[in-house]
C-alpha atoms as a PDB file:
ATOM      1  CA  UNK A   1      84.986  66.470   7.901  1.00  0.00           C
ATOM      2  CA  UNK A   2      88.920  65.821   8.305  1.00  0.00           C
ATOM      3  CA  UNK A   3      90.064  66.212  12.035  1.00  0.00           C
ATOM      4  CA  UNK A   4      93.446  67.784  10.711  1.00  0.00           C
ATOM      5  CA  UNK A   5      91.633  70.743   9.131  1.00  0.00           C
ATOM      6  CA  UNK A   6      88.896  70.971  11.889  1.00  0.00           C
ATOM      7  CA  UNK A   7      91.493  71.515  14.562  1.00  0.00           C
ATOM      8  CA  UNK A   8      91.702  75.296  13.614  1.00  0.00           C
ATOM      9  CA  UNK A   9      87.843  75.783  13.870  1.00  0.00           C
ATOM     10  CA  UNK A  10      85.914  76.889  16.420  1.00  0.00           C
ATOM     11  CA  UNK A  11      84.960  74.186  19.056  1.00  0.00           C
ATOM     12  CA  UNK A  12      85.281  71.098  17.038  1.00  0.00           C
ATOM     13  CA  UNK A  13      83.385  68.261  19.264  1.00  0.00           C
ATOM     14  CA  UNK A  14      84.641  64.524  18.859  1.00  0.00           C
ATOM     15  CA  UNK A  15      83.086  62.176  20.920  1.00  0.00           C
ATOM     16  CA  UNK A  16      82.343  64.582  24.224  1.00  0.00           C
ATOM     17  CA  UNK A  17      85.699  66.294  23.388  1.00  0.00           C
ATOM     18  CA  UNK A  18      86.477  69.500  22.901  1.00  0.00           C
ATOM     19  CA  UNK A  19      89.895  70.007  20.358  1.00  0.00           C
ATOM     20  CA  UNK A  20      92.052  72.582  21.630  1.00  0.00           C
ATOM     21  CA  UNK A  21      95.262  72.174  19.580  1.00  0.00           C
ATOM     22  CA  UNK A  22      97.620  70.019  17.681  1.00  0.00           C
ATOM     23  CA  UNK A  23     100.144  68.637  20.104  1.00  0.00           C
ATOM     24  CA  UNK A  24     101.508  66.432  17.415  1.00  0.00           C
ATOM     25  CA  UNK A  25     101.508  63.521  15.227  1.00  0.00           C
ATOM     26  CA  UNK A  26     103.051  60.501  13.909  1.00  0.00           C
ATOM     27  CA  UNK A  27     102.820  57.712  11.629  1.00  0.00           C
ATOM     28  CA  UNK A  28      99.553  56.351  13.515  1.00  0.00           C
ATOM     29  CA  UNK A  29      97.408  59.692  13.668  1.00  0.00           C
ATOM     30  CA  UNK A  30      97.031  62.596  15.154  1.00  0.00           C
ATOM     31  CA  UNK A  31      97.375  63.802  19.075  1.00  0.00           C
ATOM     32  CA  UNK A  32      95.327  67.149  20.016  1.00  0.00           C
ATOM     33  CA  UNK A  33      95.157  68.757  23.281  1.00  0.00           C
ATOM     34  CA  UNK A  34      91.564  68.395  24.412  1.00  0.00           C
ATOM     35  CA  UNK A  35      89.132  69.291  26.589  1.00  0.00           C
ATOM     36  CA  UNK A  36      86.437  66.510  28.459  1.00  0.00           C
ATOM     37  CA  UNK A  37      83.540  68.713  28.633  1.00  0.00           C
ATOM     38  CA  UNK A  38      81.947  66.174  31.192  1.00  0.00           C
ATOM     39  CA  UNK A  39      84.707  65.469  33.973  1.00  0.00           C
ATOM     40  CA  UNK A  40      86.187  69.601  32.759  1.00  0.00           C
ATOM     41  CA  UNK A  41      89.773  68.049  32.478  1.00  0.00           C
ATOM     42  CA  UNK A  42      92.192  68.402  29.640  1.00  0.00           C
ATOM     43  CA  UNK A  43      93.226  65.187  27.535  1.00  0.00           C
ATOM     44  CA  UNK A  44      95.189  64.393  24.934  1.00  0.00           C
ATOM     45  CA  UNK A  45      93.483  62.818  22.498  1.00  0.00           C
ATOM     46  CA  UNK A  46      94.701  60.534  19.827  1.00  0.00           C
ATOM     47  CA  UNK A  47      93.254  59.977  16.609  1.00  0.00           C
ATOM     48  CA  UNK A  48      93.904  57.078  13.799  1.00  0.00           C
ATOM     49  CA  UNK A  49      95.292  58.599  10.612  1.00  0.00           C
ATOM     50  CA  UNK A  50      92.203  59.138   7.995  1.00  0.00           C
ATOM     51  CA  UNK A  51      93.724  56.187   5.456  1.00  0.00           C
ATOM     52  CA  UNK A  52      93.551  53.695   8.155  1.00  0.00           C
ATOM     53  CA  UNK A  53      89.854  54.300   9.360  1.00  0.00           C
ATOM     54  CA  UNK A  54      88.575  52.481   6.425  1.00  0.00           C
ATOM     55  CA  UNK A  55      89.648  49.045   6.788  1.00  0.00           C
ATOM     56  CA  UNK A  56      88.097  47.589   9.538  1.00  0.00           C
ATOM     57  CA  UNK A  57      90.880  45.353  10.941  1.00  0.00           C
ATOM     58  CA  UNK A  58      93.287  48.058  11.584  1.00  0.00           C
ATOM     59  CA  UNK A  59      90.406  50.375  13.512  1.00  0.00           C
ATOM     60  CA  UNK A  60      89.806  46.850  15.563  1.00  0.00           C
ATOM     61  CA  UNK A  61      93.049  46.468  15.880  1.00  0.00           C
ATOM     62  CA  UNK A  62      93.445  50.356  17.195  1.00  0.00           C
ATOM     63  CA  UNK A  63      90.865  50.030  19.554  1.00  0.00           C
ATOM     64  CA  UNK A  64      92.260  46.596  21.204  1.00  0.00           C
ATOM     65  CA  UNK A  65      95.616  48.305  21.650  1.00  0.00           C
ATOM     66  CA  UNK A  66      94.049  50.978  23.357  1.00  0.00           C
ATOM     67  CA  UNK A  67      91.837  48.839  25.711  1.00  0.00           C
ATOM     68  CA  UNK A  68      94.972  46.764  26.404  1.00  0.00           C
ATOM     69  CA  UNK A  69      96.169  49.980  27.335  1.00  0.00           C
ATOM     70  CA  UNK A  70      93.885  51.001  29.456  1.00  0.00           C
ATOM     71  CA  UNK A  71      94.796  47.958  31.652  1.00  0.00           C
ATOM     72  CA  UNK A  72      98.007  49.025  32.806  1.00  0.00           C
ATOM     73  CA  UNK A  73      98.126  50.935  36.231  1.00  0.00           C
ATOM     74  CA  UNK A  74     101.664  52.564  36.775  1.00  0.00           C
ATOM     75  CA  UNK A  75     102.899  56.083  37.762  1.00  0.00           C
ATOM     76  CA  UNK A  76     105.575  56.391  34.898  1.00  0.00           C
ATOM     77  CA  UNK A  77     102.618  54.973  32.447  1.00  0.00           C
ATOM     78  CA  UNK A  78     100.065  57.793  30.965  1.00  0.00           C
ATOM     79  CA  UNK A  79      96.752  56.693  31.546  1.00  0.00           C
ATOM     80  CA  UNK A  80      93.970  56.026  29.190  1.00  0.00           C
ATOM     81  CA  UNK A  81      90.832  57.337  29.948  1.00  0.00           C
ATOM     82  CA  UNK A  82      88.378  56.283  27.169  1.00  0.00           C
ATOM     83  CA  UNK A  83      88.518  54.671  23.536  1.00  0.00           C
ATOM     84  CA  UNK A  84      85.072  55.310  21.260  1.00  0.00           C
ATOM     85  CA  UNK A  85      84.414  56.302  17.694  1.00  0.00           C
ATOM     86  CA  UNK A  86      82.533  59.244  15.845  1.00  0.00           C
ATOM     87  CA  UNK A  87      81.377  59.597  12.319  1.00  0.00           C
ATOM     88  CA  UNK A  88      83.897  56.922  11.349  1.00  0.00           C
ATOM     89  CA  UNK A  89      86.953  58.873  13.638  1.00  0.00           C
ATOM     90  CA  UNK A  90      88.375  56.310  15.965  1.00  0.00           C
ATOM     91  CA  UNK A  91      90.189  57.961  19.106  1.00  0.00           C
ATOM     92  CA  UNK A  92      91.408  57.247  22.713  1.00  0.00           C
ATOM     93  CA  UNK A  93      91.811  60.133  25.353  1.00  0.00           C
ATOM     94  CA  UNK A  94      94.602  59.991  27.497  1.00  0.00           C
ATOM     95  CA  UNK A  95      96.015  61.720  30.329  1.00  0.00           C
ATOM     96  CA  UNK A  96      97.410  65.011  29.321  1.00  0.00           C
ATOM     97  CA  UNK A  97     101.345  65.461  30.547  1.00  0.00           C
ATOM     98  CA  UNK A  98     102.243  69.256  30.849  1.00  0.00           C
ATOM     99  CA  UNK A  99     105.959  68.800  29.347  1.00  0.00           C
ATOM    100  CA  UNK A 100     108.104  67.684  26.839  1.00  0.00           C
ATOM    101  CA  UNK A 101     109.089  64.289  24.685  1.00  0.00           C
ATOM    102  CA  UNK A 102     112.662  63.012  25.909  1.00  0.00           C
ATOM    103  CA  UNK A 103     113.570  63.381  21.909  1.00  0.00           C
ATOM    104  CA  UNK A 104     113.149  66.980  22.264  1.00  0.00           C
ATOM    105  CA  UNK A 105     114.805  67.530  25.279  1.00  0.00           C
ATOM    106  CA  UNK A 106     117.862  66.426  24.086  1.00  0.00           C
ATOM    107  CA  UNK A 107     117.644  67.706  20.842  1.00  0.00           C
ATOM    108  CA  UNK A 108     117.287  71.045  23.140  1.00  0.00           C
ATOM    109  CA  UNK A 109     119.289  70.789  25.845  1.00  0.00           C
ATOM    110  CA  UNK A 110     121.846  67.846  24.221  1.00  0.00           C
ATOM    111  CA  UNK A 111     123.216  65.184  25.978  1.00  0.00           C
ATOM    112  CA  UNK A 112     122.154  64.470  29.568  1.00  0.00           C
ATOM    113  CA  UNK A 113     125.059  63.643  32.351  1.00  0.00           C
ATOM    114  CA  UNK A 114     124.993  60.315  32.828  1.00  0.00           C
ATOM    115  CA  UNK A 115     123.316  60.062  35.917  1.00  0.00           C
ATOM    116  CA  UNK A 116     120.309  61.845  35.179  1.00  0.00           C
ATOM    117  CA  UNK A 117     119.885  60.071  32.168  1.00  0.00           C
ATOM    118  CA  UNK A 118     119.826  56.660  34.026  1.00  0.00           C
ATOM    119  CA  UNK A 119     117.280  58.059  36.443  1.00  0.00           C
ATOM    120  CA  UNK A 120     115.167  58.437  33.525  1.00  0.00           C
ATOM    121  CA  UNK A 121     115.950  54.839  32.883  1.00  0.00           C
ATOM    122  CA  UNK A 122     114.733  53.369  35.871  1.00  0.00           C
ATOM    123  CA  UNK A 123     111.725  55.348  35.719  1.00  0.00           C
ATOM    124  CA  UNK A 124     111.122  53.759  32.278  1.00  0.00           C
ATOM    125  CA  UNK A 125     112.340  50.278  33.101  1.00  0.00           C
ATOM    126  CA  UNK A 126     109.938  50.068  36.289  1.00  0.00           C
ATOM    127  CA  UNK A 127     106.877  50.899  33.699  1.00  0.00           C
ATOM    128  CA  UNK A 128     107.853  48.544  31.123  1.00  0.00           C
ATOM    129  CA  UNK A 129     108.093  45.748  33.749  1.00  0.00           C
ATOM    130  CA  UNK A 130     104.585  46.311  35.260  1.00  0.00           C
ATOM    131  CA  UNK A 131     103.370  46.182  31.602  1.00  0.00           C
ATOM    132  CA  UNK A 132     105.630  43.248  31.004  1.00  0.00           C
ATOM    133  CA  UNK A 133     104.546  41.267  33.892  1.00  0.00           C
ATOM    134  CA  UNK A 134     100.930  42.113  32.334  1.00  0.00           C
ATOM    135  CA  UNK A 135     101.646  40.517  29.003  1.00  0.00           C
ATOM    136  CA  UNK A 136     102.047  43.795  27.192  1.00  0.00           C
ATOM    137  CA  UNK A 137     105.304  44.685  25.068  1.00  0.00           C
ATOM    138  CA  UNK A 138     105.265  48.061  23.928  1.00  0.00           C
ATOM    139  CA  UNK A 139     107.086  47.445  20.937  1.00  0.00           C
ATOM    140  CA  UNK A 140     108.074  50.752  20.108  1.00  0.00           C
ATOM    141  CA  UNK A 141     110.186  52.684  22.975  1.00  0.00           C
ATOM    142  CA  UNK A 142     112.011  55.458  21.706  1.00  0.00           C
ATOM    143  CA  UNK A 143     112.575  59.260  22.800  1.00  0.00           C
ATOM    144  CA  UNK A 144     109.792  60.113  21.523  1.00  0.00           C
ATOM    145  CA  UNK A 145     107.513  58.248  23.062  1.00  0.00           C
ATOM    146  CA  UNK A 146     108.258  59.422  26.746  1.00  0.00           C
ATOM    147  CA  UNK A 147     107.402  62.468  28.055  1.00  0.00           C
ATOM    148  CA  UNK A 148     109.271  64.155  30.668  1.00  0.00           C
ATOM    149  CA  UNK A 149     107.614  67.093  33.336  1.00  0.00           C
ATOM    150  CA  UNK A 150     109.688  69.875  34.450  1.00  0.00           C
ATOM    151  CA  UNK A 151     111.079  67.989  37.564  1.00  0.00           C
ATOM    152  CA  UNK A 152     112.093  64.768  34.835  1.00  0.00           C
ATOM    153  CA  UNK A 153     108.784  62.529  36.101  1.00  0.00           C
ATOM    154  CA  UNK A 154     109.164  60.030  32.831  1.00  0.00           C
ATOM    155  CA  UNK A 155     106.094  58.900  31.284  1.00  0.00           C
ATOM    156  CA  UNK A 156     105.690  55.925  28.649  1.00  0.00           C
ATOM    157  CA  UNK A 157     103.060  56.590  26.316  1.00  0.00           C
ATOM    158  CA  UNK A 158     101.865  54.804  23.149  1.00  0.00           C
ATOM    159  CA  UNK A 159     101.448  51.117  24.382  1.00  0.00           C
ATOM    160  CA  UNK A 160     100.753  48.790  21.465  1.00  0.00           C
ATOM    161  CA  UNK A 161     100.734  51.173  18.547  1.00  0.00           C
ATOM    162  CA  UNK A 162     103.642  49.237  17.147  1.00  0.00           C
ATOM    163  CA  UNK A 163     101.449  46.455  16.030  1.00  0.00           C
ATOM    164  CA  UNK A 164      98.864  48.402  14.587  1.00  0.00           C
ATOM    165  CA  UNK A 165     101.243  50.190  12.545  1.00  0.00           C
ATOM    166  CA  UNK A 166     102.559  46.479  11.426  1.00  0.00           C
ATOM    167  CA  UNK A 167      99.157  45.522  10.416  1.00  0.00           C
ATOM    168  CA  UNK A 168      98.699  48.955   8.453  1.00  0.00           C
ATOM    169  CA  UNK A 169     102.294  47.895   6.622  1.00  0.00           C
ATOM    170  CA  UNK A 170     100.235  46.430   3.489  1.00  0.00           C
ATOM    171  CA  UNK A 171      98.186  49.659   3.481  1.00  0.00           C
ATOM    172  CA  UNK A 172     101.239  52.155   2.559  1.00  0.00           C
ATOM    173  CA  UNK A 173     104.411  52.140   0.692  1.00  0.00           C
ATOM    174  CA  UNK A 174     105.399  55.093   2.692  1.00  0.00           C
ATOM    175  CA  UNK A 175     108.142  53.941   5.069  1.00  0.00           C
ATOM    176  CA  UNK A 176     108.060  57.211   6.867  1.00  0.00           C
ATOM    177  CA  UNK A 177     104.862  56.725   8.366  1.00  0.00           C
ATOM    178  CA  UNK A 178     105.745  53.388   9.746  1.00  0.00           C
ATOM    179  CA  UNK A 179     108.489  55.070  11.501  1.00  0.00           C
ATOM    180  CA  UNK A 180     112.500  54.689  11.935  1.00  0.00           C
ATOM    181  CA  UNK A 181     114.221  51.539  12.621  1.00  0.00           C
ATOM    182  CA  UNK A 182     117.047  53.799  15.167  1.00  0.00           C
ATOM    183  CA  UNK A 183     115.397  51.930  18.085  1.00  0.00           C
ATOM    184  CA  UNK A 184     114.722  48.431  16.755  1.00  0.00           C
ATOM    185  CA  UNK A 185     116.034  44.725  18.443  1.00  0.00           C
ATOM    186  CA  UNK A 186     118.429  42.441  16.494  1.00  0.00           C
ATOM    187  CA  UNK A 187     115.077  40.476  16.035  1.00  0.00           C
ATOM    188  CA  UNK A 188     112.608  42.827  14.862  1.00  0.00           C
ATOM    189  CA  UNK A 189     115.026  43.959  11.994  1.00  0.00           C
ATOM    190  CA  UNK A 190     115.257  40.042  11.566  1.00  0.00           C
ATOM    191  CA  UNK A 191     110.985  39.931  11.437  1.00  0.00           C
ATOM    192  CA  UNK A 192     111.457  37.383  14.257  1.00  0.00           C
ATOM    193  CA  UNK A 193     109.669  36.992  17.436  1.00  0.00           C
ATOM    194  CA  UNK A 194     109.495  40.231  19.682  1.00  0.00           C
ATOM    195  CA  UNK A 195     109.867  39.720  23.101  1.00  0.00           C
ATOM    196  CA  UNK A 196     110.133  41.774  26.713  1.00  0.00           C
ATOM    197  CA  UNK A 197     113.639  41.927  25.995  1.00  0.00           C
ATOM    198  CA  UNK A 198     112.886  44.097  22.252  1.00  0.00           C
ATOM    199  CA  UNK A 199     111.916  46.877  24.939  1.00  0.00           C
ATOM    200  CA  UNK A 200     114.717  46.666  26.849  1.00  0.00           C
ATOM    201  CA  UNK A 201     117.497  46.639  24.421  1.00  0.00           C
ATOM    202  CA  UNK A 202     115.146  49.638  22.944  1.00  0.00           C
ATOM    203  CA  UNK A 203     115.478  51.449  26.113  1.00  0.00           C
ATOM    204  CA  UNK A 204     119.705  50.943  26.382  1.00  0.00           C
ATOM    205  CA  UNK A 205     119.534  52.783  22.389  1.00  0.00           C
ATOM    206  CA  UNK A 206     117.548  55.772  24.100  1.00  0.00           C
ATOM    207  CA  UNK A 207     120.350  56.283  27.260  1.00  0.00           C
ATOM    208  CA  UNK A 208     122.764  55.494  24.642  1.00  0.00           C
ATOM    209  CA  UNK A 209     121.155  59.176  22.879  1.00  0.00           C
ATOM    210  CA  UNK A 210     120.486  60.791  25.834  1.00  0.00           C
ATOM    211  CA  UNK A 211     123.899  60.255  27.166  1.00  0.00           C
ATOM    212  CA  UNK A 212     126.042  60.919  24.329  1.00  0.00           C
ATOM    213  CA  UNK A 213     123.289  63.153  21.837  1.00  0.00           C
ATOM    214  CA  UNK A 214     123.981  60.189  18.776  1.00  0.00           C
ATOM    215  CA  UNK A 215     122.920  56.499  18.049  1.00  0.00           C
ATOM    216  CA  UNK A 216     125.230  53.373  18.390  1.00  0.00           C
ATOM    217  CA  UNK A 217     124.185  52.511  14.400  1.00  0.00           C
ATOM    218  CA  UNK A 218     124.748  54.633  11.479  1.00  0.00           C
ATOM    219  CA  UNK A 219     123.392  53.824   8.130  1.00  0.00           C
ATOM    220  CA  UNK A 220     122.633  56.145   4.920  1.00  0.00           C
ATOM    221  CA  UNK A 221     118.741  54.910   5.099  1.00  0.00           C
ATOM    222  CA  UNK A 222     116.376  52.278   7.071  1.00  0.00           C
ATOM    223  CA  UNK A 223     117.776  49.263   5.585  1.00  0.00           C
ATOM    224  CA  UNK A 224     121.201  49.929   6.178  1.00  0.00           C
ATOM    225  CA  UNK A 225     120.589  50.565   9.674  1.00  0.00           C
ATOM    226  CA  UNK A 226     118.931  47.258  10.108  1.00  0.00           C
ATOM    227  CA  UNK A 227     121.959  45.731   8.917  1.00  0.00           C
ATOM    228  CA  UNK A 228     124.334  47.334  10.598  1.00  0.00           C
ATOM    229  CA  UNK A 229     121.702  46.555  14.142  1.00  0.00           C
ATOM    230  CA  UNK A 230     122.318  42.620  13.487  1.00  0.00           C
ATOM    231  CA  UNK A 231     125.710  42.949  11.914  1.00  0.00           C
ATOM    232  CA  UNK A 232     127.689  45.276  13.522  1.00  0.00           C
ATOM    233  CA  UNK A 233     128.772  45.901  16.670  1.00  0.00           C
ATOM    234  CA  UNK A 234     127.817  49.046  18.824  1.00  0.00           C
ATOM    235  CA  UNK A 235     129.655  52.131  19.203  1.00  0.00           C
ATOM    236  CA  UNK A 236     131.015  52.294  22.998  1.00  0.00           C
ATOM    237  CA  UNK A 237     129.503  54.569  25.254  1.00  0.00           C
ATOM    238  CA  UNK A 238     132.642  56.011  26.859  1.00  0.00           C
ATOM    239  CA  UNK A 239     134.315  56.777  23.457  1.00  0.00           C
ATOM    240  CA  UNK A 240     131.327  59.534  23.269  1.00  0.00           C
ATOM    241  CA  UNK A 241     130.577  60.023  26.999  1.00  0.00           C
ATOM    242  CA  UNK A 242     133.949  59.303  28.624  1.00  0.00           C
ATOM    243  CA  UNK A 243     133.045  60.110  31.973  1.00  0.00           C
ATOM    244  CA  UNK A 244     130.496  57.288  32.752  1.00  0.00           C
ATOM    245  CA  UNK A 245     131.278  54.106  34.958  1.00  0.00           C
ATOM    246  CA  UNK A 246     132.459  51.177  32.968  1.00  0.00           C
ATOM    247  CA  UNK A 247     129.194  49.797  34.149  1.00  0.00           C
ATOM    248  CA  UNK A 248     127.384  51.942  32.746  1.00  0.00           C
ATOM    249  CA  UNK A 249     128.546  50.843  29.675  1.00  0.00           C
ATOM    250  CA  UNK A 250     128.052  47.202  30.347  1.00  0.00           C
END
């Protein structure tokens, strides 16, 4: 049975878990809205992408992420509640976050003053060191991947998937899936080692967007954009967002 079709049926069951709705989905799966029929708590529930589940080092892969995951203990981190496997379906529940992904926020509301933008910041820096001073680089910070609440609580989501979506690379000419390179380090567009520091420079792109609504790199596709990443030099923040400090900018 696919997962994607099942989604509209009545009281589809994975693993213990009832499927609500599609919340979204992205080049590693699919995220429903949930319900744990045991604990009577609403999840979000994350499910590898039906060409990946048959090759089992990217579903090992998937499920290390996840326990990794599960390790971190934060308030600006969503939790992970449980990783398992049904009739070949390999999923992880997570905490469900009534609100919205920072990408569509400001493709909603546009750019964010300055200030509130950097309070998202520090909310999202604090999480990434706890997981940082764990071991874990999350590899793939962009807007997308944290969720704000009505009152701006950030939340980090999607540790590790990065790498499993490296390992699927083989697997799929289809660069789409594997997501945009908007948010990438000098070194990843390099295929050198990532670091901590790939997360942070990440993390300056995305208050970059928030506080000016555009990217410091253009480019007519992926490559070019990798280029221009380790060739190029930035746009400045204040000729797009004049009225921030100079250390902002810095």
């Amino acid at each position: 049975m696919n997962i994607i079709d099942a989604s509209a049926r009545q009281k589809y069951l994975l693993g213990g878990y009832e499927i609500l709705d599609t919340l979204g989905s992205g080049g590693m799966g699919v995220v429903y809205r949930a319900q744990d029929r045991a604990l009577d708590r609403q999840v979000a529930l994350k499910v590898l992408r039906d060409d990946l589940r048959n090759h089992p080092d990217i579903v090992a892969r998937f499920q290390r992420e996840a326990e990794a995951f599960a390790s971190l203990d934060h308030p600006n981190i969503v939790h992970l509640y449980s990783v398992g496997a049904e009739n070949n379906v390999p999923y992880f529940a997570m905490e469900f976050i009534e609100g919205m992904t920072l990408s569509e926020r400001v493709i909603m509301d546009g750019p964010m003053p300055w200030d509130q933008a950097l309070d998202i910041g520090f909310q999202v820096a604090d999480a990434l060191a706890h997981a940082h001073r764990a071991g874990i680089i999350h590899r793939d910070i962009k807007p997308s991947n944290i969720i704000l609440t009505r009152d701006n609580k950030a939340f980090v989501t999607d540790f590790g998937i990065a790498k499993v979506l490296n390992a699927a690379k083989k697997l799929t000419v289809d660069g789409s899936r594997l997501g945009t390179p908007q948010y990438m380090s000098p070194e990843r567009c390099q295929n050198k080692k990532v670091t901590a520091s790939s997360d942070i420079y990440a993390l300056g792109v995305v208050l970059f967007k928030c506080m000016t609504g555009r990217l410091p790199y253009k480019g007519e596709n992926a490559l070019a954009i990798m280029r221009s990443i380790v060739d190029d030099r930035p746009m400045r923040l204040r000729e797009l967002a004049p009225e921030a400090p100079e250390s902002v900018e810095r």
